[in-house]
PDB file of N, CA and C in Angstrom:
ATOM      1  N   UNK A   1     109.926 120.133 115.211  1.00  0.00           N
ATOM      2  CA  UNK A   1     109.287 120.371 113.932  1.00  0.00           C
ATOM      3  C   UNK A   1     108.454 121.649 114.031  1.00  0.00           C
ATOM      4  N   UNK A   2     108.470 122.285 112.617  1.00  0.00           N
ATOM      5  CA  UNK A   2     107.672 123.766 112.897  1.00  0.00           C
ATOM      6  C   UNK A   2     106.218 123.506 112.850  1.00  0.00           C
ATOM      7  N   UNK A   3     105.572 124.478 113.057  1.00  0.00           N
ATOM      8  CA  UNK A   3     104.017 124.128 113.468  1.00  0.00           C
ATOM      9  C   UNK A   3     103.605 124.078 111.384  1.00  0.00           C
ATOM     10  N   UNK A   4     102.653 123.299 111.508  1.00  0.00           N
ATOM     11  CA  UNK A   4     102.342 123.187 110.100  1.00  0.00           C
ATOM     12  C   UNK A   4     103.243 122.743 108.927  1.00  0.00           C
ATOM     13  N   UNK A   5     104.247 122.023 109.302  1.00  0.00           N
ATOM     14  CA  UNK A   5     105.524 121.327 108.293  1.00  0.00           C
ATOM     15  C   UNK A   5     105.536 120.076 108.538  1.00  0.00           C
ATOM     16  N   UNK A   6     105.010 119.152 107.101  1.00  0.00           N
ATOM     17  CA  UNK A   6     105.271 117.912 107.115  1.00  0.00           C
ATOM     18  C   UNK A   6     106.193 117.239 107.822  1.00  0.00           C
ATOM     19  N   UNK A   7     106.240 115.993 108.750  1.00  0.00           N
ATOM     20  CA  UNK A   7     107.413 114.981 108.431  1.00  0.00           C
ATOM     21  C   UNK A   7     107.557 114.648 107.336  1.00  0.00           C
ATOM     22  N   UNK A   8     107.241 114.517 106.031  1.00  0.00           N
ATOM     23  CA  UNK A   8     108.091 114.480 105.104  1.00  0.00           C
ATOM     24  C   UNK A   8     107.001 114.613 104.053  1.00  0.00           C
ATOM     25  N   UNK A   9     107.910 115.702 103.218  1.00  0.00           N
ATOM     26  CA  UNK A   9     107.253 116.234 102.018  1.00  0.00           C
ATOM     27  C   UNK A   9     106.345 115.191 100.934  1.00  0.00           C
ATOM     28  N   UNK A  10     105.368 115.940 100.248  1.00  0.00           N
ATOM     29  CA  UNK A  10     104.481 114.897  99.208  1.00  0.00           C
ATOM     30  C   UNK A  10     105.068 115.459  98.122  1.00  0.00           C
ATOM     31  N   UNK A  11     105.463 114.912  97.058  1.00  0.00           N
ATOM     32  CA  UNK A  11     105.565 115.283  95.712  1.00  0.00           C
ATOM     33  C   UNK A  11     104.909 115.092  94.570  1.00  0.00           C
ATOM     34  N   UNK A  12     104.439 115.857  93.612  1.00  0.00           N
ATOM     35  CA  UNK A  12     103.535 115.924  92.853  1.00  0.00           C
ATOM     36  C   UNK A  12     103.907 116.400  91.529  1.00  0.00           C
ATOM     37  N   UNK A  13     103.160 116.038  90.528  1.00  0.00           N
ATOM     38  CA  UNK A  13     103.166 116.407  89.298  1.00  0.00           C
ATOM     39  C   UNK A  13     102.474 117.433  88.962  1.00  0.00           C
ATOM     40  N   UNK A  14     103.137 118.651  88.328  1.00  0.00           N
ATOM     41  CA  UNK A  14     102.755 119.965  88.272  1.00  0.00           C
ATOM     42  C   UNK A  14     102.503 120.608  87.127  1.00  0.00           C
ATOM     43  N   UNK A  15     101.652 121.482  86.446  1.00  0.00           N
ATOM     44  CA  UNK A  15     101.753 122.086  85.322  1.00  0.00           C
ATOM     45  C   UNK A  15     102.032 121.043  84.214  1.00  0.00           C
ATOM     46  N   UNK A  16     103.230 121.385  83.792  1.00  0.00           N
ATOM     47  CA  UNK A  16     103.206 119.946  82.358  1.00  0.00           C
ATOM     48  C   UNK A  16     104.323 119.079  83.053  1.00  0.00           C
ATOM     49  N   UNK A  17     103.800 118.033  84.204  1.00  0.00           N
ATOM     50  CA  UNK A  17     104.339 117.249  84.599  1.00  0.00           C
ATOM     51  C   UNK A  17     105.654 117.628  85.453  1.00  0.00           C
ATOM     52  N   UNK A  18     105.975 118.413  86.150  1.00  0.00           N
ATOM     53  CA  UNK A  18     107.028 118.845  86.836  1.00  0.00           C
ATOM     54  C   UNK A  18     106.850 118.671  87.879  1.00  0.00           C
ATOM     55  N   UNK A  19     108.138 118.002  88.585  1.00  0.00           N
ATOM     56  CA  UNK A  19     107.370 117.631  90.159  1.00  0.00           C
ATOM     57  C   UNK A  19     107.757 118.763  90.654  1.00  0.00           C
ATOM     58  N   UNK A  20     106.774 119.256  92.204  1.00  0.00           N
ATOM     59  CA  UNK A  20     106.995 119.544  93.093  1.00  0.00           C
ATOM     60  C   UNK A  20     106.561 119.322  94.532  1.00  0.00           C
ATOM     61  N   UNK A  21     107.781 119.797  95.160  1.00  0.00           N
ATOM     62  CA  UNK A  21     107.642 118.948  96.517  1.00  0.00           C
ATOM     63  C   UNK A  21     106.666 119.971  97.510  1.00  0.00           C
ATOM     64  N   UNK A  22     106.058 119.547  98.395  1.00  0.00           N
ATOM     65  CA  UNK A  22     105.325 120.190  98.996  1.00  0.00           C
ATOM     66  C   UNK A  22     105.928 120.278 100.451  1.00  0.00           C
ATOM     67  N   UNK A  23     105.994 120.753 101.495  1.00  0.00           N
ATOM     68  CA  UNK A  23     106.513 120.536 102.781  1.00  0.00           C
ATOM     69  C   UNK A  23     105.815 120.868 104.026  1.00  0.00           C
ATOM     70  N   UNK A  24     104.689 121.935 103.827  1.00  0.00           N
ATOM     71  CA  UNK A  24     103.572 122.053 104.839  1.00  0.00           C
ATOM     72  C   UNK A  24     101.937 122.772 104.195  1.00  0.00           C
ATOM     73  N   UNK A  25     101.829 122.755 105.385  1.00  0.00           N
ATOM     74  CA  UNK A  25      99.865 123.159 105.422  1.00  0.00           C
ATOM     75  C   UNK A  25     100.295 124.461 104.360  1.00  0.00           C
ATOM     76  N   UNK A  26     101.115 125.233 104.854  1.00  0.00           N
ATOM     77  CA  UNK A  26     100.632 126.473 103.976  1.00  0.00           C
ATOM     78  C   UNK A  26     100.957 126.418 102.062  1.00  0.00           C
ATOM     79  N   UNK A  27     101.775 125.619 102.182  1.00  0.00           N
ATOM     80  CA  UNK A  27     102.803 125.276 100.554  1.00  0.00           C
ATOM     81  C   UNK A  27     101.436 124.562  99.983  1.00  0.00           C
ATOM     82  N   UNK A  28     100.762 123.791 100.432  1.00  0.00           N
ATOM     83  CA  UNK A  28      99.495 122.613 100.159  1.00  0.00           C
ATOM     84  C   UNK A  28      98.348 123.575  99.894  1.00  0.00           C
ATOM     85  N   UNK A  29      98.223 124.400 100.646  1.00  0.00           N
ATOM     86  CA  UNK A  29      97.148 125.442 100.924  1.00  0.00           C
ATOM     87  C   UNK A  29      97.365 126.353  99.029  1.00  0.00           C
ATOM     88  N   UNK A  30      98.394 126.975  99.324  1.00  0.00           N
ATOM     89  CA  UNK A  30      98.785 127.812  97.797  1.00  0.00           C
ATOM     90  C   UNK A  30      98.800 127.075  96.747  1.00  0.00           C
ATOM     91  N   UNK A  31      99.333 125.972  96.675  1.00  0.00           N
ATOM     92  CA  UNK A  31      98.923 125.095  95.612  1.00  0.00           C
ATOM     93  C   UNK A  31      97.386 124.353  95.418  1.00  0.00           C
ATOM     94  N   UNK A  32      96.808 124.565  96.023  1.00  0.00           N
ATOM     95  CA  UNK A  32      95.197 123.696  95.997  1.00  0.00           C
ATOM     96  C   UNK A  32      94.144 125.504  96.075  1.00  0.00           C
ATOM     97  N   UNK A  33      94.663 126.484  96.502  1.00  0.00           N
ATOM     98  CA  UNK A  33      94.160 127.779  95.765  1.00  0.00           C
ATOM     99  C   UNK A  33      94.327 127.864  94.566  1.00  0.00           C
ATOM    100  N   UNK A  34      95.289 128.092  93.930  1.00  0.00           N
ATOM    101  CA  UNK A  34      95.943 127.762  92.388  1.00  0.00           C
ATOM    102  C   UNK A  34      95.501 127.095  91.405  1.00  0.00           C
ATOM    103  N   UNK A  35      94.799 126.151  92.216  1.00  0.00           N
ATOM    104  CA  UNK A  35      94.458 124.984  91.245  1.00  0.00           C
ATOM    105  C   UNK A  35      93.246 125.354  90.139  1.00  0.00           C
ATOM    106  N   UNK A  36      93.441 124.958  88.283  1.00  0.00           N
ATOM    107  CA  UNK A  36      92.180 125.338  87.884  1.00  0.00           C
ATOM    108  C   UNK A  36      90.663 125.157  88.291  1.00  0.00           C
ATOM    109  N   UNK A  37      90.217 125.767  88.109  1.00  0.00           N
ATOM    110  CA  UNK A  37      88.736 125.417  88.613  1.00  0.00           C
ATOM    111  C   UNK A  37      88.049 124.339  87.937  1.00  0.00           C
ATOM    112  N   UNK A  38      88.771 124.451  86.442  1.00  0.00           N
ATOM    113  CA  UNK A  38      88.091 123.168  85.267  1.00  0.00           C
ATOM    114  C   UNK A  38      88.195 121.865  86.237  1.00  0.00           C
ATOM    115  N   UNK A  39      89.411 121.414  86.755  1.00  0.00           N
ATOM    116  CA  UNK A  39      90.571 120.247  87.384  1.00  0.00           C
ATOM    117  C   UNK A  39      89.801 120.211  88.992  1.00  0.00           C
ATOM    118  N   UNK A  40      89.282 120.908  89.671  1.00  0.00           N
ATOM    119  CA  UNK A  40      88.496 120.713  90.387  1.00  0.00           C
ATOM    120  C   UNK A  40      87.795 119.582  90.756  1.00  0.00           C
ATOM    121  N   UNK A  41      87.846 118.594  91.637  1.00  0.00           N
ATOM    122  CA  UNK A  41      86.957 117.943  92.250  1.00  0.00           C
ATOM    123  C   UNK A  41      86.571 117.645  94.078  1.00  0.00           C
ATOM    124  N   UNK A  42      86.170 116.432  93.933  1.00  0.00           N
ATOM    125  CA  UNK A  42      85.598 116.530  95.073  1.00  0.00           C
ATOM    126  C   UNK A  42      87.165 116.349  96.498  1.00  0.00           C
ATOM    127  N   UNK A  43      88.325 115.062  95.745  1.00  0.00           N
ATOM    128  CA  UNK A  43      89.461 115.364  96.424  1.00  0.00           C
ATOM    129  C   UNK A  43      89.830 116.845  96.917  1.00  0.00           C
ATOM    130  N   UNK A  44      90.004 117.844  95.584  1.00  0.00           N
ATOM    131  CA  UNK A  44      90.236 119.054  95.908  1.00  0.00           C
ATOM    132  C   UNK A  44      89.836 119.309  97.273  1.00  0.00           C
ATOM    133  N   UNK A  45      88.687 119.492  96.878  1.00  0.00           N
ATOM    134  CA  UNK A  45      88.000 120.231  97.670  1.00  0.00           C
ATOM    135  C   UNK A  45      88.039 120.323  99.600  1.00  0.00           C
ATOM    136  N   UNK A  46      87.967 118.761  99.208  1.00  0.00           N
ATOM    137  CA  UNK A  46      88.348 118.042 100.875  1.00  0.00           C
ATOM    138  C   UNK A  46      89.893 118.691 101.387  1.00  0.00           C
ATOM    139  N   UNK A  47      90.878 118.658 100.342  1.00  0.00           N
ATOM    140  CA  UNK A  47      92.378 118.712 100.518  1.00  0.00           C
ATOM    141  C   UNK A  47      92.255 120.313 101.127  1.00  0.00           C
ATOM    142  N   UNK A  48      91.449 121.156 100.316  1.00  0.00           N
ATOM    143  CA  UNK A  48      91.806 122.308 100.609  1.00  0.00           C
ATOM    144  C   UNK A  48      91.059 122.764 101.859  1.00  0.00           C
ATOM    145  N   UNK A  49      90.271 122.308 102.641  1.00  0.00           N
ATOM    146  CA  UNK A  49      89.162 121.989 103.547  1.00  0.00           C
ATOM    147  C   UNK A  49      90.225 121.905 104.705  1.00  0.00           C
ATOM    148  N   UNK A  50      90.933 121.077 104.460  1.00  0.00           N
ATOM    149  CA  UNK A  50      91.777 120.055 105.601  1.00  0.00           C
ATOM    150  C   UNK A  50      92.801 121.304 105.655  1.00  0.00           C
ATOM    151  N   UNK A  51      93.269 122.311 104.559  1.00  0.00           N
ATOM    152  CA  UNK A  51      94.455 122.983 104.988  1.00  0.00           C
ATOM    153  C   UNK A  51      93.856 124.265 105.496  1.00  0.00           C
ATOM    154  N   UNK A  52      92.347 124.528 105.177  1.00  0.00           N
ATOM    155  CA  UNK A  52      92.225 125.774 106.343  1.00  0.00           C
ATOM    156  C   UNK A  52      91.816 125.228 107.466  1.00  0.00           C
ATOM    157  N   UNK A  53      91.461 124.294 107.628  1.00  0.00           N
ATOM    158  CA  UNK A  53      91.342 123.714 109.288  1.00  0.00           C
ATOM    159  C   UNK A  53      92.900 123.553 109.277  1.00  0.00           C
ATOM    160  N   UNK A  54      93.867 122.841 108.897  1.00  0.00           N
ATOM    161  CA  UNK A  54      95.360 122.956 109.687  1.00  0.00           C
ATOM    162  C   UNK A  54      95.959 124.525 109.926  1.00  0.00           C
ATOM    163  N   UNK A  55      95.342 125.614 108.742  1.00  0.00           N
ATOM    164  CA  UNK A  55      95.970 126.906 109.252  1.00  0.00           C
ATOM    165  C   UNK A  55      95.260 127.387 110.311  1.00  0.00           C
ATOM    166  N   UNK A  56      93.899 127.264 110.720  1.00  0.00           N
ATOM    167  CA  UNK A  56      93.283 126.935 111.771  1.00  0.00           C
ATOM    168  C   UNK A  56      93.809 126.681 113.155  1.00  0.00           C
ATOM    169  N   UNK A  57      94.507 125.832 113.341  1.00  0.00           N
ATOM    170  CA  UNK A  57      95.248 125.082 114.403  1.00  0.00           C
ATOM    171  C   UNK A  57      94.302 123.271 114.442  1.00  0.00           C
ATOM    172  N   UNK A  58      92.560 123.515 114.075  1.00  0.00           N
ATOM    173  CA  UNK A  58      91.938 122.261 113.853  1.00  0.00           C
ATOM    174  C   UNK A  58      92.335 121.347 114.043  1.00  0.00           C
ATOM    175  N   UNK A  59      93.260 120.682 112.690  1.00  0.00           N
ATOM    176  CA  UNK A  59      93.656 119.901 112.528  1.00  0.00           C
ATOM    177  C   UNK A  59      95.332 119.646 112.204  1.00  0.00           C
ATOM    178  N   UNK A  60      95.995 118.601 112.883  1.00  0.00           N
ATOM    179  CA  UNK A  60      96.976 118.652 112.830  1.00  0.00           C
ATOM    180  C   UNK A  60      97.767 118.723 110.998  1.00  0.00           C
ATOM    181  N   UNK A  61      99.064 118.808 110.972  1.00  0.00           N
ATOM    182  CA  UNK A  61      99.679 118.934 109.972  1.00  0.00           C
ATOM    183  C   UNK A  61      99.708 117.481 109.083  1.00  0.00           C
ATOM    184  N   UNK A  62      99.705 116.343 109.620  1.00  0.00           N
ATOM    185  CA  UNK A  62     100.216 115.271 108.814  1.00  0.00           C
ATOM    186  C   UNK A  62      98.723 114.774 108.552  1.00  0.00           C
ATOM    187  N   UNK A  63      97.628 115.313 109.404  1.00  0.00           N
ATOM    188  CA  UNK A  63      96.066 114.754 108.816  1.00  0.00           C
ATOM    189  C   UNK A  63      95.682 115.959 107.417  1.00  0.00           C
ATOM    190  N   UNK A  64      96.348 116.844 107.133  1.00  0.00           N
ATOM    191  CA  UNK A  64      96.561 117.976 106.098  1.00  0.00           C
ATOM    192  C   UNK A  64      97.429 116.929 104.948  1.00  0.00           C
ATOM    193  N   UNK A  65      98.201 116.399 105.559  1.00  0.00           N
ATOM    194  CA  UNK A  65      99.423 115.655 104.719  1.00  0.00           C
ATOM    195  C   UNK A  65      98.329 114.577 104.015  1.00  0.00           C
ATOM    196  N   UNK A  66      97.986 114.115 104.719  1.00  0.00           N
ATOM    197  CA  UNK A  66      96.983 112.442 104.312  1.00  0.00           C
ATOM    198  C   UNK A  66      95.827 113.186 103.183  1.00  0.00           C
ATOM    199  N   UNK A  67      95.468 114.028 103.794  1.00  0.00           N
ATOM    200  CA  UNK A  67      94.295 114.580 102.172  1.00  0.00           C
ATOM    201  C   UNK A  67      95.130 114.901 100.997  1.00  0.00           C
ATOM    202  N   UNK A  68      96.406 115.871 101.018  1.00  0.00           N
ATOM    203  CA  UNK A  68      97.078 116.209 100.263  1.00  0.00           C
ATOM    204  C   UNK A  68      96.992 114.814  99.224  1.00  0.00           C
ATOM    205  N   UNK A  69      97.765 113.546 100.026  1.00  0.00           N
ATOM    206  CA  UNK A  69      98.222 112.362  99.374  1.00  0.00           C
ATOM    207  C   UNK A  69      96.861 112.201  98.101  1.00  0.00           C
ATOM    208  N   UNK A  70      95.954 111.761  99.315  1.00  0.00           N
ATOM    209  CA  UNK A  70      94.398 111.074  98.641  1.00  0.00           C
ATOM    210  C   UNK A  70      94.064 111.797  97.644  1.00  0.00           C
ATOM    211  N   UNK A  71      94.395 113.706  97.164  1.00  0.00           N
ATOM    212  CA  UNK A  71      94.084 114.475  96.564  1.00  0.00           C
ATOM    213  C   UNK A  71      94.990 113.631  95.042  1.00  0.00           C
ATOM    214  N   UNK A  72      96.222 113.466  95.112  1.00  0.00           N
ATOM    215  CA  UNK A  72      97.399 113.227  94.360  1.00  0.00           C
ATOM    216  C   UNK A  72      97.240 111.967  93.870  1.00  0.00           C
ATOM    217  N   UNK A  73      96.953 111.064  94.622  1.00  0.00           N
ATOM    218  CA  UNK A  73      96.537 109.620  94.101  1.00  0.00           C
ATOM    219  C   UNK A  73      95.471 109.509  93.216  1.00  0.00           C
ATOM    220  N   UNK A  74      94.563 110.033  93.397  1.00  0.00           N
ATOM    221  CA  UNK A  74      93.370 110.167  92.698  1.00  0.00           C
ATOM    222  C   UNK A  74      93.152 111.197  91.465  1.00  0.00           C
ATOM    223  N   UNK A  75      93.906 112.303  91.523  1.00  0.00           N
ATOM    224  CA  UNK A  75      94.035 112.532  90.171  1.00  0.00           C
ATOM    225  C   UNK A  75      95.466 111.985  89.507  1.00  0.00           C
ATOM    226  N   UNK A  76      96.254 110.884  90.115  1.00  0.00           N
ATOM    227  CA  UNK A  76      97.194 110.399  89.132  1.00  0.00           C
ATOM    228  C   UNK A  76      98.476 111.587  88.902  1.00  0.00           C
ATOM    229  N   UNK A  77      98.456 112.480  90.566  1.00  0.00           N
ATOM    230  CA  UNK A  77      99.208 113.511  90.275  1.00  0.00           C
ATOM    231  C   UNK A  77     100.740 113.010  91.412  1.00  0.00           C
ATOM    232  N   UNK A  78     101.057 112.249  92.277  1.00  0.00           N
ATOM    233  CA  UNK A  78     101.246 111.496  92.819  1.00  0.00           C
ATOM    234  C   UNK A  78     103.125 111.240  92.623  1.00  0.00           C
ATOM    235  N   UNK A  79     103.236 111.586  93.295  1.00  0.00           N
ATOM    236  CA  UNK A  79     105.216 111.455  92.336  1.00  0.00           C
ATOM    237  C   UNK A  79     105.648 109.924  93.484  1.00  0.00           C
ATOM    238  N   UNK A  80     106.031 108.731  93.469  1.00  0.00           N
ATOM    239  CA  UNK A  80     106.281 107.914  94.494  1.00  0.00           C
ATOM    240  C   UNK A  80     107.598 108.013  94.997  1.00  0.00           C
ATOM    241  N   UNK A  81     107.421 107.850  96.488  1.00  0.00           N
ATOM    242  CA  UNK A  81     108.866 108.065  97.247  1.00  0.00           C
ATOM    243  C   UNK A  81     109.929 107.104  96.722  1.00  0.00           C
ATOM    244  N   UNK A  82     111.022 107.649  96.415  1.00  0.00           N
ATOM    245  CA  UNK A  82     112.143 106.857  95.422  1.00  0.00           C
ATOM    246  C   UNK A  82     113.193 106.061  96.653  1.00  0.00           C
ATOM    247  N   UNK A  83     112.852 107.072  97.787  1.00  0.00           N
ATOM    248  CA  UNK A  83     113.816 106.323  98.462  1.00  0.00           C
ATOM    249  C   UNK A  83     113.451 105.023  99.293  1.00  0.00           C
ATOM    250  N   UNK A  84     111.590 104.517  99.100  1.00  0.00           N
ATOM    251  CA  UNK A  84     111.701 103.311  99.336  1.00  0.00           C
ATOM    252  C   UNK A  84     111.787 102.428  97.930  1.00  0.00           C
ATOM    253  N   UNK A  85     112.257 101.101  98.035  1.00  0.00           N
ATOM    254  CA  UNK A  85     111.917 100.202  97.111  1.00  0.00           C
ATOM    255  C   UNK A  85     110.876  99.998  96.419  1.00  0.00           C
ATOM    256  N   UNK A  86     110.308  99.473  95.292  1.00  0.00           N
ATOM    257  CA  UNK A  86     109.171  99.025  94.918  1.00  0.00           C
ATOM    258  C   UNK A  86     108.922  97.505  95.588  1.00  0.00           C
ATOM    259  N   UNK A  87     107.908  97.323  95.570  1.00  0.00           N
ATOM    260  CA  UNK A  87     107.532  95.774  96.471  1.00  0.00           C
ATOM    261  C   UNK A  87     108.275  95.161  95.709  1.00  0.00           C
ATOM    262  N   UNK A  88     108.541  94.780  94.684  1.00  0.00           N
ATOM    263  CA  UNK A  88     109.028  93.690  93.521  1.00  0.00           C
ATOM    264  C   UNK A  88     110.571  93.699  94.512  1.00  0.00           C
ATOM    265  N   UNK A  89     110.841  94.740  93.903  1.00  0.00           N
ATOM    266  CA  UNK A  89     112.189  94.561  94.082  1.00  0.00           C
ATOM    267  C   UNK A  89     112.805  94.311  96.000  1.00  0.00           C
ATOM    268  N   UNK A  90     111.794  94.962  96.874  1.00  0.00           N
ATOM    269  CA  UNK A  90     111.891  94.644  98.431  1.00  0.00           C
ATOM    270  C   UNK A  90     111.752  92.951  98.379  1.00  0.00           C
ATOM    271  N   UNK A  91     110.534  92.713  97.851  1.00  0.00           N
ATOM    272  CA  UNK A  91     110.395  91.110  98.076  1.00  0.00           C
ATOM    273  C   UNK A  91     111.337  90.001  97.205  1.00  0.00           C
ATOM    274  N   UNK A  92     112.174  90.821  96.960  1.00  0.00           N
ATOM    275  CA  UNK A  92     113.798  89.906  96.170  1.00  0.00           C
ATOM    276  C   UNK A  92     112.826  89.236  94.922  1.00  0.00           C
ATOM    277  N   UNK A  93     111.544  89.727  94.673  1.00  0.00           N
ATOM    278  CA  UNK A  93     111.152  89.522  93.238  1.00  0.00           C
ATOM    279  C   UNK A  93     111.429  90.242  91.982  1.00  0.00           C
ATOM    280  N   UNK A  94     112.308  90.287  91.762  1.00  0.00           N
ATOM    281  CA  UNK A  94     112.254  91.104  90.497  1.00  0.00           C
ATOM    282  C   UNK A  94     111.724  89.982  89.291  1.00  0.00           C
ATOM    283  N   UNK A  95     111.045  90.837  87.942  1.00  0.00           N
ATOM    284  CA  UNK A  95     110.758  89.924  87.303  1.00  0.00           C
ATOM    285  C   UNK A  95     110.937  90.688  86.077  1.00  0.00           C
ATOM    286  N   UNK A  96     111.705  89.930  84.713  1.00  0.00           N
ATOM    287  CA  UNK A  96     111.832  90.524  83.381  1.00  0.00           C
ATOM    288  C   UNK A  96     110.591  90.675  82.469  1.00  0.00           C
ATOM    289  N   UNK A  97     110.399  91.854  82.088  1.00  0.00           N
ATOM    290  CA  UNK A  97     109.644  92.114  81.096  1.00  0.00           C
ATOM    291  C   UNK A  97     110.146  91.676  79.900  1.00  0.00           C
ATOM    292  N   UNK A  98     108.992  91.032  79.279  1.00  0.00           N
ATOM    293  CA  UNK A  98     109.210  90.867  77.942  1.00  0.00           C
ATOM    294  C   UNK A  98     108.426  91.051  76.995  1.00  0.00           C
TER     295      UNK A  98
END
């Protein structure tokens, strides 16, 4: 694996909802520079913290990855991995909406 490249990309909701995938410290880094200043918070802030300590050498790449996430979850920006199941459907629960 290259120095600063996820085991596996975070995906996110972008601009007017467009995902994109992210794949290391530096892709995370340009996107959390980018970011408006209005949209700013304290996640940000940490996320972008964590990617100049990973361009750093600091901190490793996937502890860069884990803020990224916490950044994405918390503003509801968050795209979920498709290629696992949802619990419902892993735990042979599926259930009909009505």
């Amino acid at each position: 694996m290259n120095h600063g490249q996820f085991k596996e990309p975070v995906t996110l909701l972008v601009g007017m909802g467009f995902p994109r995938k992210i794949d290391s410290v530096m892709e995370a880094y340009a996107l959390l520079q980018d970011w408006p200043a209005a949209s700013r918070n304290g996640a940000h802030a940490v996320a972008l913290n964590a990617c100049r300590a990973g361009i750093a050498g600091e901190i490793d790449a996937e502890t860069v990855r884990a803020t990224l996430v916490t950044f994405a979850r918390r503003n509801d920006l968050l795209v979920p991995d498709m290629a696992s199941p949802p619990a419902a459907v892993a735990n042979g629960a599926l259930h009909e909406v009505s």
